[in-house]
PDB file of N, CA and C in Angstrom:
ATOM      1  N   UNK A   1       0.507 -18.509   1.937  1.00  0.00           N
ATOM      2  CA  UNK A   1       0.986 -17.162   2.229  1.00  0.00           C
ATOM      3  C   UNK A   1       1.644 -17.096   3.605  1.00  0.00           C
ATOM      4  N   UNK A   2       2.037 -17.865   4.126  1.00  0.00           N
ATOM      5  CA  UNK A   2       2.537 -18.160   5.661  1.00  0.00           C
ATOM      6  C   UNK A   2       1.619 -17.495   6.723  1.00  0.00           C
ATOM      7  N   UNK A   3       0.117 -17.135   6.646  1.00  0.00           N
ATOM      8  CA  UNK A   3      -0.313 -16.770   7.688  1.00  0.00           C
ATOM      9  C   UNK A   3      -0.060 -15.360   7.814  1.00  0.00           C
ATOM     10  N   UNK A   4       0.703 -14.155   6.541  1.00  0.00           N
ATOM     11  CA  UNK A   4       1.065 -12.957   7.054  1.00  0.00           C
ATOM     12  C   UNK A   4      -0.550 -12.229   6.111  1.00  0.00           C
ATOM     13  N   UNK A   5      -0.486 -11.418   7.042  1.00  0.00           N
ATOM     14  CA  UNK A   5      -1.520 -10.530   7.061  1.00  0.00           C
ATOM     15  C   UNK A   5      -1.592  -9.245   6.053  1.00  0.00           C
ATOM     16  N   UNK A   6      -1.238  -9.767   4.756  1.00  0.00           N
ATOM     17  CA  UNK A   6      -0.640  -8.493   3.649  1.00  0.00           C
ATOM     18  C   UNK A   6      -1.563  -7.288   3.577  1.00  0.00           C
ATOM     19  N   UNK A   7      -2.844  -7.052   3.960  1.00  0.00           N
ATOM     20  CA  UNK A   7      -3.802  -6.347   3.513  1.00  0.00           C
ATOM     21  C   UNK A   7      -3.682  -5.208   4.982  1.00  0.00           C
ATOM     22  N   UNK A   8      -3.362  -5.859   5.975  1.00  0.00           N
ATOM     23  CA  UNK A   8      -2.923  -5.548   7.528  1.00  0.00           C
ATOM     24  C   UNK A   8      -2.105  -4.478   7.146  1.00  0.00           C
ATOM     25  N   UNK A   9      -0.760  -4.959   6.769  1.00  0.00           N
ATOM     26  CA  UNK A   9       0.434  -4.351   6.399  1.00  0.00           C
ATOM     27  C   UNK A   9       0.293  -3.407   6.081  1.00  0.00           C
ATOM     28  N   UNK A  10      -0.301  -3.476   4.692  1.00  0.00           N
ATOM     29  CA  UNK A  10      -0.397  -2.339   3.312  1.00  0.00           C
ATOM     30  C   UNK A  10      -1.446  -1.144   3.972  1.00  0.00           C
ATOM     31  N   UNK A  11      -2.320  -1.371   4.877  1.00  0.00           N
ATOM     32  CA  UNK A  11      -3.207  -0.757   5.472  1.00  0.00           C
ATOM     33  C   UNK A  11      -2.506   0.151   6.575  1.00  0.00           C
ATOM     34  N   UNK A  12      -1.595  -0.074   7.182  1.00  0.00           N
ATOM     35  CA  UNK A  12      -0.906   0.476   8.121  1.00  0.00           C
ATOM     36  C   UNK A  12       0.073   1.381   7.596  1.00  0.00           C
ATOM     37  N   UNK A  13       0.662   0.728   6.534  1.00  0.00           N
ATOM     38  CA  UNK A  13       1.457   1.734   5.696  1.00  0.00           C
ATOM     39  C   UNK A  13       1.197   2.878   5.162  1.00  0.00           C
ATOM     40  N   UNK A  14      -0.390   2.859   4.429  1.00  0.00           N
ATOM     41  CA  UNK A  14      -0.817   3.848   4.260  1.00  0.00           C
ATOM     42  C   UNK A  14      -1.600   4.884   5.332  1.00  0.00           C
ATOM     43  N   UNK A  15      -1.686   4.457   6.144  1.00  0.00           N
ATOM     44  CA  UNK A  15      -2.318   5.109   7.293  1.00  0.00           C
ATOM     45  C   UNK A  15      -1.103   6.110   8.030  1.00  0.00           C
ATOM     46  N   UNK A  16       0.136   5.060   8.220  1.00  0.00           N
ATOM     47  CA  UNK A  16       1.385   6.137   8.663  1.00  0.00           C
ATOM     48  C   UNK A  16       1.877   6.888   7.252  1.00  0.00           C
ATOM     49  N   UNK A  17       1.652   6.838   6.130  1.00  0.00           N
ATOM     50  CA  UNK A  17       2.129   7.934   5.057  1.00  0.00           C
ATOM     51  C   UNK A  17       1.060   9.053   5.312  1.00  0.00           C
ATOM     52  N   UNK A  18      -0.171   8.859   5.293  1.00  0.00           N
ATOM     53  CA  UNK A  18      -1.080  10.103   5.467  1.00  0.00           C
ATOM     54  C   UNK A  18      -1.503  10.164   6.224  1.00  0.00           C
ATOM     55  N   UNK A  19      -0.724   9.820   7.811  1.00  0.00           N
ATOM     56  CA  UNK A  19      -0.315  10.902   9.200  1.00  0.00           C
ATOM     57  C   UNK A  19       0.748  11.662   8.774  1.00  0.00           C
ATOM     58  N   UNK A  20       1.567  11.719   8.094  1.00  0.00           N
ATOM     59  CA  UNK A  20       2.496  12.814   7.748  1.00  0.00           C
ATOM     60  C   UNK A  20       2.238  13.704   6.379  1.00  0.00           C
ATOM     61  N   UNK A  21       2.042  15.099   7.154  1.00  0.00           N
ATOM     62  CA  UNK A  21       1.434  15.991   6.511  1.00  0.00           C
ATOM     63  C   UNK A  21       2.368  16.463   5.560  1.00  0.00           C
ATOM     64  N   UNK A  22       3.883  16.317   4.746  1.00  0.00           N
ATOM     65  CA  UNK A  22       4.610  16.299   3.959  1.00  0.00           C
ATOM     66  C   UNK A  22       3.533  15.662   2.685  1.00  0.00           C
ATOM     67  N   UNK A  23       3.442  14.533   3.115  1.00  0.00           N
ATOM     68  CA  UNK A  23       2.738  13.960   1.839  1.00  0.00           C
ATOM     69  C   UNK A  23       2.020  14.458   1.342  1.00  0.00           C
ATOM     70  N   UNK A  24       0.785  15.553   2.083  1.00  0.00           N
ATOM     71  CA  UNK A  24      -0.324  16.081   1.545  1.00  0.00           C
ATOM     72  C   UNK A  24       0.360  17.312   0.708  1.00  0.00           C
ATOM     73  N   UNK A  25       1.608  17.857   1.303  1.00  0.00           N
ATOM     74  CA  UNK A  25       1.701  19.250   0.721  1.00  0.00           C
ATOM     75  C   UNK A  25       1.425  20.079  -0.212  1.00  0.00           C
ATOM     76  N   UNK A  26       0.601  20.652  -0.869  1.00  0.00           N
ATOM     77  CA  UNK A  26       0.445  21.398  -2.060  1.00  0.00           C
ATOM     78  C   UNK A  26      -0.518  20.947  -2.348  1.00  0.00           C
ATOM     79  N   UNK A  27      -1.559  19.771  -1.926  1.00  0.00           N
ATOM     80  CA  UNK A  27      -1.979  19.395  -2.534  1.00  0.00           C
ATOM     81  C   UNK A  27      -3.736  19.466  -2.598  1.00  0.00           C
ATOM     82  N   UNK A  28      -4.169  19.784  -3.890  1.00  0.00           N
ATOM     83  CA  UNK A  28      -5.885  19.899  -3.507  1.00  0.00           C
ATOM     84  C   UNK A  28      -6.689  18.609  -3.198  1.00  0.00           C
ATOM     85  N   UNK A  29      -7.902  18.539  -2.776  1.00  0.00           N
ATOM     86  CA  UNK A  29      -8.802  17.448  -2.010  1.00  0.00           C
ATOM     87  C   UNK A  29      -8.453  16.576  -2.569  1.00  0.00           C
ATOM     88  N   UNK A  30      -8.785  16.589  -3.786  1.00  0.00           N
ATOM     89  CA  UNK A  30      -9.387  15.605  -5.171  1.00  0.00           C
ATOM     90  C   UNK A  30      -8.006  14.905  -5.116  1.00  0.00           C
ATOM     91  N   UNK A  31      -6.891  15.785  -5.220  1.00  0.00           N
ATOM     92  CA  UNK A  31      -5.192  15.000  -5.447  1.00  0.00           C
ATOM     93  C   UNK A  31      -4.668  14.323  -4.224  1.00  0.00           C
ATOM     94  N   UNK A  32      -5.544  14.575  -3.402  1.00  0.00           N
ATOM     95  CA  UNK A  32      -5.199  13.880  -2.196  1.00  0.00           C
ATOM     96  C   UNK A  32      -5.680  12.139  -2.136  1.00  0.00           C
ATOM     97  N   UNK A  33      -7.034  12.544  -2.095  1.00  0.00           N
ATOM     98  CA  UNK A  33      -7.721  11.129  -2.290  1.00  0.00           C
ATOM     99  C   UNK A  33      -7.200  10.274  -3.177  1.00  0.00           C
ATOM    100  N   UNK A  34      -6.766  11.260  -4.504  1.00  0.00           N
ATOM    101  CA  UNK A  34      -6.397  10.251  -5.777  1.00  0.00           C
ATOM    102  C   UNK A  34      -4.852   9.815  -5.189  1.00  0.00           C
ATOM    103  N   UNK A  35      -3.927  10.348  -4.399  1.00  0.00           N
ATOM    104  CA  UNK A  35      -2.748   9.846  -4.186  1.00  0.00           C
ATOM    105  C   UNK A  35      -2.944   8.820  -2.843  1.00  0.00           C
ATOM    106  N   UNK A  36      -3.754   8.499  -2.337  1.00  0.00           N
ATOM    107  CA  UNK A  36      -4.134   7.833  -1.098  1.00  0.00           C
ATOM    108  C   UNK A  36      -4.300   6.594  -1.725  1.00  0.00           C
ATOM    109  N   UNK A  37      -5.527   6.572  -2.925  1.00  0.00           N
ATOM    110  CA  UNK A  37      -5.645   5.475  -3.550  1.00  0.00           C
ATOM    111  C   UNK A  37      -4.794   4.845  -4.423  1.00  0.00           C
ATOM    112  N   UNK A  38      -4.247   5.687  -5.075  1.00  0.00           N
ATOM    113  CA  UNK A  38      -3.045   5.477  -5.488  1.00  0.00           C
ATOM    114  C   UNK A  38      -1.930   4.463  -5.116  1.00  0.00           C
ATOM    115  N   UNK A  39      -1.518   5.278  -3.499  1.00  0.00           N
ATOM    116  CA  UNK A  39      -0.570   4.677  -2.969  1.00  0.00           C
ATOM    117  C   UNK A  39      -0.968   2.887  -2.563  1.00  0.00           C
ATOM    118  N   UNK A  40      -2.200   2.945  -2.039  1.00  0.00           N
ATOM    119  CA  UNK A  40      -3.177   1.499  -1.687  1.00  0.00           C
ATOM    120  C   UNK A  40      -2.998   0.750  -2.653  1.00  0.00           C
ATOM    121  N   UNK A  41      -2.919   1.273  -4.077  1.00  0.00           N
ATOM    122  CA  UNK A  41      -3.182   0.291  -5.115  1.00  0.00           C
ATOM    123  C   UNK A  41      -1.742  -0.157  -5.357  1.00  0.00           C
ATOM    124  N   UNK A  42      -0.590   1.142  -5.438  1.00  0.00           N
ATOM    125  CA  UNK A  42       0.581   0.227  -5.704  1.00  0.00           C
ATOM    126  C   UNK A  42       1.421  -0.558  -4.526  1.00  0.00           C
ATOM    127  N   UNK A  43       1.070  -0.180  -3.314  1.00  0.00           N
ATOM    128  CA  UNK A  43       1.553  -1.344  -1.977  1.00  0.00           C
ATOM    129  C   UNK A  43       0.530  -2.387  -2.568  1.00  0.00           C
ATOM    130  N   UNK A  44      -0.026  -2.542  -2.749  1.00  0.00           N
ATOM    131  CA  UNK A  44      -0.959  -3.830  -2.777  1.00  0.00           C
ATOM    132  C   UNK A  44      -0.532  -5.083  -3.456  1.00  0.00           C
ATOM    133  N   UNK A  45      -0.121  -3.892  -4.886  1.00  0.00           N
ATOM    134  CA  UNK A  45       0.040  -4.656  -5.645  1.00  0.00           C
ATOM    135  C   UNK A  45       1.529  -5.428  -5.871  1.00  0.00           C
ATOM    136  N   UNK A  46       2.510  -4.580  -5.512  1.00  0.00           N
ATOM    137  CA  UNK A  46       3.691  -4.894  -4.934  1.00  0.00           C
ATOM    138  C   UNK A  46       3.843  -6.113  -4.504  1.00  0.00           C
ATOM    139  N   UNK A  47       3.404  -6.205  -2.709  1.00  0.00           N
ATOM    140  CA  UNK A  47       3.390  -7.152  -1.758  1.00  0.00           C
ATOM    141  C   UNK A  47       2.708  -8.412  -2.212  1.00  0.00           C
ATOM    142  N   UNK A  48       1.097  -8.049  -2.495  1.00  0.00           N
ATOM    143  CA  UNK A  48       0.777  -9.294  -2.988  1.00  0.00           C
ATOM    144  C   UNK A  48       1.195  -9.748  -4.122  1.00  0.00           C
ATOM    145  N   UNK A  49       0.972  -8.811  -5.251  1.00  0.00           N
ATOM    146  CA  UNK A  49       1.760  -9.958  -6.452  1.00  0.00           C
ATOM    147  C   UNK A  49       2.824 -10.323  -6.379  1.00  0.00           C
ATOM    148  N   UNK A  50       3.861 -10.101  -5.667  1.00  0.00           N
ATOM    149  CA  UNK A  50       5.318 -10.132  -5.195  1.00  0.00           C
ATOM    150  C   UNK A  50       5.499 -11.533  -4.468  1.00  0.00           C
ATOM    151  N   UNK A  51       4.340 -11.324  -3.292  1.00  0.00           N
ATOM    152  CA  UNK A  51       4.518 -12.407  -2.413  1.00  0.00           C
ATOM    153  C   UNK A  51       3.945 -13.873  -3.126  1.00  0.00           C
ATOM    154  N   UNK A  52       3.288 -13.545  -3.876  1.00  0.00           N
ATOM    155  CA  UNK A  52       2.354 -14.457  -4.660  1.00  0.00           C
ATOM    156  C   UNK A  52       2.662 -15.419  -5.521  1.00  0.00           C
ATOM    157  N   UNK A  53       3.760 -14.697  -6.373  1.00  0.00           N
ATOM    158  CA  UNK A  53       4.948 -15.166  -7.158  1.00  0.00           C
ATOM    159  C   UNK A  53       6.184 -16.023  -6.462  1.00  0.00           C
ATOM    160  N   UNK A  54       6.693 -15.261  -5.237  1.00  0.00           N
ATOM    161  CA  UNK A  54       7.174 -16.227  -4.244  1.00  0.00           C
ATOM    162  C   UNK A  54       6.858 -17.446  -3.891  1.00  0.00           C
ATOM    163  N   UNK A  55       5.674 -17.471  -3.110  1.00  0.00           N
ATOM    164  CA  UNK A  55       5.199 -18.660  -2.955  1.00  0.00           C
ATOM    165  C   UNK A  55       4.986 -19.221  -3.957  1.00  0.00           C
ATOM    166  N   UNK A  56       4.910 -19.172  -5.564  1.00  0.00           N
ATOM    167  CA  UNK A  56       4.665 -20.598  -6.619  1.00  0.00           C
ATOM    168  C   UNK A  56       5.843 -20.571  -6.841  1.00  0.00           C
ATOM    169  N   UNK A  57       7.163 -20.393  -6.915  1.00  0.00           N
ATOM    170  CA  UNK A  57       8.043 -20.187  -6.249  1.00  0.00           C
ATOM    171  C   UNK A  57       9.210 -21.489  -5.857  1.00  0.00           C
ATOM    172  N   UNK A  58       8.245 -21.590  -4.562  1.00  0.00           N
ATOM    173  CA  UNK A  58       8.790 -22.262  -3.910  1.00  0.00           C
ATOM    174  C   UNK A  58       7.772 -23.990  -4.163  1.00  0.00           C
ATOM    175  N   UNK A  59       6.871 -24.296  -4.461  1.00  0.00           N
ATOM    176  CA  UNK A  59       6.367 -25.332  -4.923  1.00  0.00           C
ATOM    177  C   UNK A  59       7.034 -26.088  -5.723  1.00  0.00           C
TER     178      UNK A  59
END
């Protein structure tokens, strides 16, 4: 994986999407949490299966 820190990344990403209170707008508790996790699950899955595929890839 070259040493990059994907879980770092994806963690930061979501942390600066829900500092901006746009994202929350309209939205009740429950739809909040569920779009938080949400968002975690599809950066995740993105980057790592993405990057993952890359690297066999290149083998």
């Amino acid at each position: 994986m070259c040493g990059v820190n994907y879980e770092s990344i994806i963690t930061e990403i979501v942390v600066e999407t829900v500092k901006n209170e746009k994202f929350f707008e309209n939205m009740t508790a429950e739809e909040k949490v569920k779009a938080v996790a949400e968002l975690y699950r599809a950066l995740r899955h993105e980057v790592i299966e993405h990057s993952h595929e890359h690297v066999h890839t290149h083998e």
